[in-house]
C-alpha atoms as a PDB file:
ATOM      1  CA  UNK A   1     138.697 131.470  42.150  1.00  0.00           C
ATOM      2  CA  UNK A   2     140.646 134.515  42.621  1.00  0.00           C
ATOM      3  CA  UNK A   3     144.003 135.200  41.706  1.00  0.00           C
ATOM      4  CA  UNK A   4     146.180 134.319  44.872  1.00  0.00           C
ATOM      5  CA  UNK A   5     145.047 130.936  44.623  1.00  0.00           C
ATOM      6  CA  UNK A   6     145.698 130.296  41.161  1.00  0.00           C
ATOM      7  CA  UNK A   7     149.296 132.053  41.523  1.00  0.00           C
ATOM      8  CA  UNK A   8     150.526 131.790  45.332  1.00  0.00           C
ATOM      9  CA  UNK A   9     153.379 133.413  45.935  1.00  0.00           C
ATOM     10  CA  UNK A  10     154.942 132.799  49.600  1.00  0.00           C
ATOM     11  CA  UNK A  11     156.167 136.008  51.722  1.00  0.00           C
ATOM     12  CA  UNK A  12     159.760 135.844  51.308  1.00  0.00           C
ATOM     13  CA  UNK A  13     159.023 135.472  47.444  1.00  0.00           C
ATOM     14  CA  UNK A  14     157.055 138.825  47.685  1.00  0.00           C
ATOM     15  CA  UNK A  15     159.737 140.430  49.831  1.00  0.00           C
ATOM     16  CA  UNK A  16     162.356 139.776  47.050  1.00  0.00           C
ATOM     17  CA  UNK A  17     160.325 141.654  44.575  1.00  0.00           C
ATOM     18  CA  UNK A  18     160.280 145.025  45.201  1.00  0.00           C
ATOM     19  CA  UNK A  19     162.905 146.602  47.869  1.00  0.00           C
ATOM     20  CA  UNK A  20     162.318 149.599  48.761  1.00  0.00           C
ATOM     21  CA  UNK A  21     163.399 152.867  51.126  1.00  0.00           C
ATOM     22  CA  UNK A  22     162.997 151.583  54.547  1.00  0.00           C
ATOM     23  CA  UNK A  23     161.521 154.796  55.573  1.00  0.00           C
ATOM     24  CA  UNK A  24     159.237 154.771  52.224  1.00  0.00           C
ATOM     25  CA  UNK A  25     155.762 156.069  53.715  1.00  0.00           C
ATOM     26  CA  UNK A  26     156.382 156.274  57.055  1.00  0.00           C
ATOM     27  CA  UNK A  27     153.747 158.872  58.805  1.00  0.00           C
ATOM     28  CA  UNK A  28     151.421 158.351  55.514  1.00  0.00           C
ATOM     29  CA  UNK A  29     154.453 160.795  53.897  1.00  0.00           C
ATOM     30  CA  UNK A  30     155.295 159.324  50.257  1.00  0.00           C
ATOM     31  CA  UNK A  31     157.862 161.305  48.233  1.00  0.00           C
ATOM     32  CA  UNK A  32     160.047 160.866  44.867  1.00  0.00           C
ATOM     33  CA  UNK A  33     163.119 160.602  47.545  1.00  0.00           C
ATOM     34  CA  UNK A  34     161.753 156.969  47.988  1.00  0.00           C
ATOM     35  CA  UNK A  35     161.325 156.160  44.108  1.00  0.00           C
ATOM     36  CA  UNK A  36     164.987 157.700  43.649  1.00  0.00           C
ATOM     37  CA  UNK A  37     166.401 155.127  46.317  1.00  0.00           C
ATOM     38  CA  UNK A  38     164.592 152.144  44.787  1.00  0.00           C
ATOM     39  CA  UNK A  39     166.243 153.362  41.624  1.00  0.00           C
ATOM     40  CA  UNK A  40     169.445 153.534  43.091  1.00  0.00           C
ATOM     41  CA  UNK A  41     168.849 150.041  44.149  1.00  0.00           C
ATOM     42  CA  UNK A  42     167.834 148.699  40.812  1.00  0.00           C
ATOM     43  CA  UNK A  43     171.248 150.089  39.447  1.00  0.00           C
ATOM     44  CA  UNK A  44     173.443 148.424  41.824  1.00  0.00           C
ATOM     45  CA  UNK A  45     171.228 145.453  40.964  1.00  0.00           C
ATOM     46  CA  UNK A  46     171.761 145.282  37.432  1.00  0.00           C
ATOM     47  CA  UNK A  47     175.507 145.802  37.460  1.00  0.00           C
ATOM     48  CA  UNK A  48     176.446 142.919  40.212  1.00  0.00           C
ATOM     49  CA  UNK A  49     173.379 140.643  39.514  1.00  0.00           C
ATOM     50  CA  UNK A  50     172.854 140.245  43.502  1.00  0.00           C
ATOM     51  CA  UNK A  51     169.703 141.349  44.978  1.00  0.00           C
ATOM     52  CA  UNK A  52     169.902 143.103  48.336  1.00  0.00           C
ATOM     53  CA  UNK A  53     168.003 139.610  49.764  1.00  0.00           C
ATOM     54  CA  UNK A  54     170.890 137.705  48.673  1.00  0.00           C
ATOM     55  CA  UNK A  55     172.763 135.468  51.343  1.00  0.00           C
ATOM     56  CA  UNK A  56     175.895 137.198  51.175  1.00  0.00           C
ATOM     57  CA  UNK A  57     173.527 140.521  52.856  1.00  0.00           C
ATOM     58  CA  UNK A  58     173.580 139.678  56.066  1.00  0.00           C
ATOM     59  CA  UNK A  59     174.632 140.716  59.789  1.00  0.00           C
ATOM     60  CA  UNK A  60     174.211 144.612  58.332  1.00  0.00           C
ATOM     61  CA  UNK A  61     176.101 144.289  55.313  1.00  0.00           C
ATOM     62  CA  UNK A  62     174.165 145.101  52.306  1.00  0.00           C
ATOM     63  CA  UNK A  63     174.450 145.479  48.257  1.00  0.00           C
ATOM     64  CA  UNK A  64     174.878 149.146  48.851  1.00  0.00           C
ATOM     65  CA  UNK A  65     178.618 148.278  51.446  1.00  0.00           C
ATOM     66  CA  UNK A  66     179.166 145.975  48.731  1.00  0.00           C
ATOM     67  CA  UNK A  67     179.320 148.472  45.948  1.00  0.00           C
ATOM     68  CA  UNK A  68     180.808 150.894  48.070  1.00  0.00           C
ATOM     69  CA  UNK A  69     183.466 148.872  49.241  1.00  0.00           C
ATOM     70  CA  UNK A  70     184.488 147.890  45.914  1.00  0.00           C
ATOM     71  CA  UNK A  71     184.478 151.707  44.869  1.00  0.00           C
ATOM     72  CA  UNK A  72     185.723 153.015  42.440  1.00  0.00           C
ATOM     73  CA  UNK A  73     188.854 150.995  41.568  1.00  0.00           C
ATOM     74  CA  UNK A  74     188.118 147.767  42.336  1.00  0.00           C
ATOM     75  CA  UNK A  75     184.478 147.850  40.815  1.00  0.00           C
ATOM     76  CA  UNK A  76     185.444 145.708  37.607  1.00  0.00           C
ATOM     77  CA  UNK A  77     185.762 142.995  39.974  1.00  0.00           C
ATOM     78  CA  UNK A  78     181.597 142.984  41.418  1.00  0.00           C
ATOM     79  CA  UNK A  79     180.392 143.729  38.140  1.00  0.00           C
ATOM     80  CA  UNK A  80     178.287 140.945  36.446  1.00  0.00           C
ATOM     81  CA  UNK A  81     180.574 139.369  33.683  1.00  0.00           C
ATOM     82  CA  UNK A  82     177.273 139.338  31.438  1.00  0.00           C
ATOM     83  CA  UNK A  83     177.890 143.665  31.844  1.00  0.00           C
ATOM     84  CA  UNK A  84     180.872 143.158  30.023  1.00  0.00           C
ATOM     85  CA  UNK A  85     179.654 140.503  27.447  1.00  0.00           C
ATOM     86  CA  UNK A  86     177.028 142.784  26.361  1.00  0.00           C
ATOM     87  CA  UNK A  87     178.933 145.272  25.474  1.00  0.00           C
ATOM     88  CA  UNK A  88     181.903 143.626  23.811  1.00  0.00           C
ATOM     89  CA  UNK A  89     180.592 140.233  22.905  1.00  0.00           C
ATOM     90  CA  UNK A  90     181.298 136.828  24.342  1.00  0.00           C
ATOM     91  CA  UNK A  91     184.975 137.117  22.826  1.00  0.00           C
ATOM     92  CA  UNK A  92     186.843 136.295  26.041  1.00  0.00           C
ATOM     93  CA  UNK A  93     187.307 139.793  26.633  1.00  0.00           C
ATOM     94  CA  UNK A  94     189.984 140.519  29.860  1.00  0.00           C
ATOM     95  CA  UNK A  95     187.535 142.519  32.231  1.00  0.00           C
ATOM     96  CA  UNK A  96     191.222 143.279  33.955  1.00  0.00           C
ATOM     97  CA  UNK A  97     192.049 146.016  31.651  1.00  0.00           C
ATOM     98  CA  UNK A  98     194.777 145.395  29.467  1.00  0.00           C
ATOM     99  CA  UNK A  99     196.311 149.251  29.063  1.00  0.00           C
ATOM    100  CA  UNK A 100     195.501 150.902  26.001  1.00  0.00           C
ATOM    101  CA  UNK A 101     192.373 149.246  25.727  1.00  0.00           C
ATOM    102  CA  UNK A 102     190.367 152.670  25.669  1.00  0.00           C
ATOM    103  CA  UNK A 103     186.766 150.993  24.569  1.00  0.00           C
ATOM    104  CA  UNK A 104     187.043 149.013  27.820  1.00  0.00           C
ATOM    105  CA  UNK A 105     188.455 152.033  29.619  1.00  0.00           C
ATOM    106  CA  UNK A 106     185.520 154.111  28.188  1.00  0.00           C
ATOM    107  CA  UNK A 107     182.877 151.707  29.224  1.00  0.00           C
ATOM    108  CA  UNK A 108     183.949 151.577  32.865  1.00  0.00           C
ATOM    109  CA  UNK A 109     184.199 155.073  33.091  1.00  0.00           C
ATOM    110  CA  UNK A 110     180.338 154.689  32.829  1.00  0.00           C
ATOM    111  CA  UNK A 111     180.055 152.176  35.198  1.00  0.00           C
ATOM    112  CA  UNK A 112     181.645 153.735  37.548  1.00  0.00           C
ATOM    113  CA  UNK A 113     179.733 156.493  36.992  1.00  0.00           C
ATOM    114  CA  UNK A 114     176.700 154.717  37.241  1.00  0.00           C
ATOM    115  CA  UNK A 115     177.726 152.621  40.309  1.00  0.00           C
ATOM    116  CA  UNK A 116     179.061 156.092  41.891  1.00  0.00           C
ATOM    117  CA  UNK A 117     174.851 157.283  40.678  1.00  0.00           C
ATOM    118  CA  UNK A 118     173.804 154.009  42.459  1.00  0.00           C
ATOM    119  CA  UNK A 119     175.225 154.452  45.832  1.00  0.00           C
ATOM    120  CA  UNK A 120     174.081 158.311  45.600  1.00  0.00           C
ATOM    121  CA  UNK A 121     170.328 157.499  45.070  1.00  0.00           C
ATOM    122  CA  UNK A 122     170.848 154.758  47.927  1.00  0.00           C
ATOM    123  CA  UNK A 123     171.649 156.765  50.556  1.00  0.00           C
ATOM    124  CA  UNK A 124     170.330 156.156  53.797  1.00  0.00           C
ATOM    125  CA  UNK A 125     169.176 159.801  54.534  1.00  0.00           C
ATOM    126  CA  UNK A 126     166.682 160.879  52.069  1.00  0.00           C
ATOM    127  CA  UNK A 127     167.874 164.317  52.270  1.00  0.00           C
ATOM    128  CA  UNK A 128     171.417 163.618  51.119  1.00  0.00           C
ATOM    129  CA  UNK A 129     169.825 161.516  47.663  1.00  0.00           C
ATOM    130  CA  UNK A 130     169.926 163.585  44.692  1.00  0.00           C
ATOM    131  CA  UNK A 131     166.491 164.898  42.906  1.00  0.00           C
ATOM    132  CA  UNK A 132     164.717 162.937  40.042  1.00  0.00           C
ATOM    133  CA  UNK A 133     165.730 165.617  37.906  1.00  0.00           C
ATOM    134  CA  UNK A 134     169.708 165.182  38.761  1.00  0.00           C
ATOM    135  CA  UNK A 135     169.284 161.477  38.438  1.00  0.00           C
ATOM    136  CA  UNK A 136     167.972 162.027  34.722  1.00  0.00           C
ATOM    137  CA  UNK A 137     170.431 164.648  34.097  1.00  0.00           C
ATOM    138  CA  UNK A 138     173.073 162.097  35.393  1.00  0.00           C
ATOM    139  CA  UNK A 139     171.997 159.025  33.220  1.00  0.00           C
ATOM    140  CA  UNK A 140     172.032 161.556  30.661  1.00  0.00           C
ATOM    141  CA  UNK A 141     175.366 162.419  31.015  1.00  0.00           C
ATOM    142  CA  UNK A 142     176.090 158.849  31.037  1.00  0.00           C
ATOM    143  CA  UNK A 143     174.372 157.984  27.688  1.00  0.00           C
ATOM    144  CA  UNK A 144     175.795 160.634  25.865  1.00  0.00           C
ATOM    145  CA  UNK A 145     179.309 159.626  27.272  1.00  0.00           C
ATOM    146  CA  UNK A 146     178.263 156.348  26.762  1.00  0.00           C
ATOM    147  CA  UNK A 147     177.015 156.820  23.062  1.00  0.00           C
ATOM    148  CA  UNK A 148     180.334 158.970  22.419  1.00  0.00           C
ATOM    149  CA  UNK A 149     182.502 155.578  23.022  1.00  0.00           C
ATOM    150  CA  UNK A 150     180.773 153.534  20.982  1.00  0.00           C
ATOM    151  CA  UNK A 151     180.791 155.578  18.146  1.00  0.00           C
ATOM    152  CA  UNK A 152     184.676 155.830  18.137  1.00  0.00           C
ATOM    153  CA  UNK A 153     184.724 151.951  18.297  1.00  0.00           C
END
């Protein structure tokens, strides 16, 4: 008995596993361009919690409009309240910014960032996405900026 009939998954189940460039191999022509949008993908996932099958992507609006309509200043209000939770603990922190609240202001700055990294790698075009090397250098950045904040907490 081989594996697909012990675990059957159905077609749309498959299709919300892995999302990918939509030119991704096209002509037999593979490329990092493709691995940097799926990565740009997975970032946008991971800060909104939607997937780019959800319902609300429909009619040609996807997770990447979503993001980018939201950014920069209103991207507090897509984010995935479980973003903030994890960074400040489930204390009933205001995800509104209250002003002077500079470890909140410090964290968003990287989420921004992140989000801004996001819609860069998700770029239609492959020729207008960054390199694998500026994506690392740019989650780098992040980190350390990252790091820096938590440290003066």
């Amino acid at each position: 008995m081989g594996l697909g009939k012990q675990n059957p998954i159905s077609s749309s189940a498959q299709h919300e596993l892995i999302q990918v460039d939509p030119k991704y191999g096209i002509g037999n022509k593979m490329s990092t361009a493709g691995d940097v949008y799926s990565y740009g993908i997975i970032i946008l996932e991971m800060l909104t919690a939607k997937r780019p099958t959800d319902v609300l992507f429909k009619n040609g609006f996807s997770l990447q409009k979503f993001v980018g309509n939201a950014f920069p200043t209103k991207i507090r209000e897509i984010l995935d309240p479980n973003v903030i939770i994890q960074n400040f603990g489930d204390e009933g922190v205001d995800i509104n910014l209250d002003q002077g609240n500079h470890a909140m202001e410090g964290m968003l700055s990287c989420i921004t960032k992140l989000a801004q990294l996001g819609l860069s790698c998700s770029t239609e075009t492959p020729k207008d996405r960054p390199t694998m090397p500026d994506v690392y250098a740019e989650v780098s950045a992040i980190k350390r900026e990252y790091s820096a904040q938590r440290i003066k907490e």
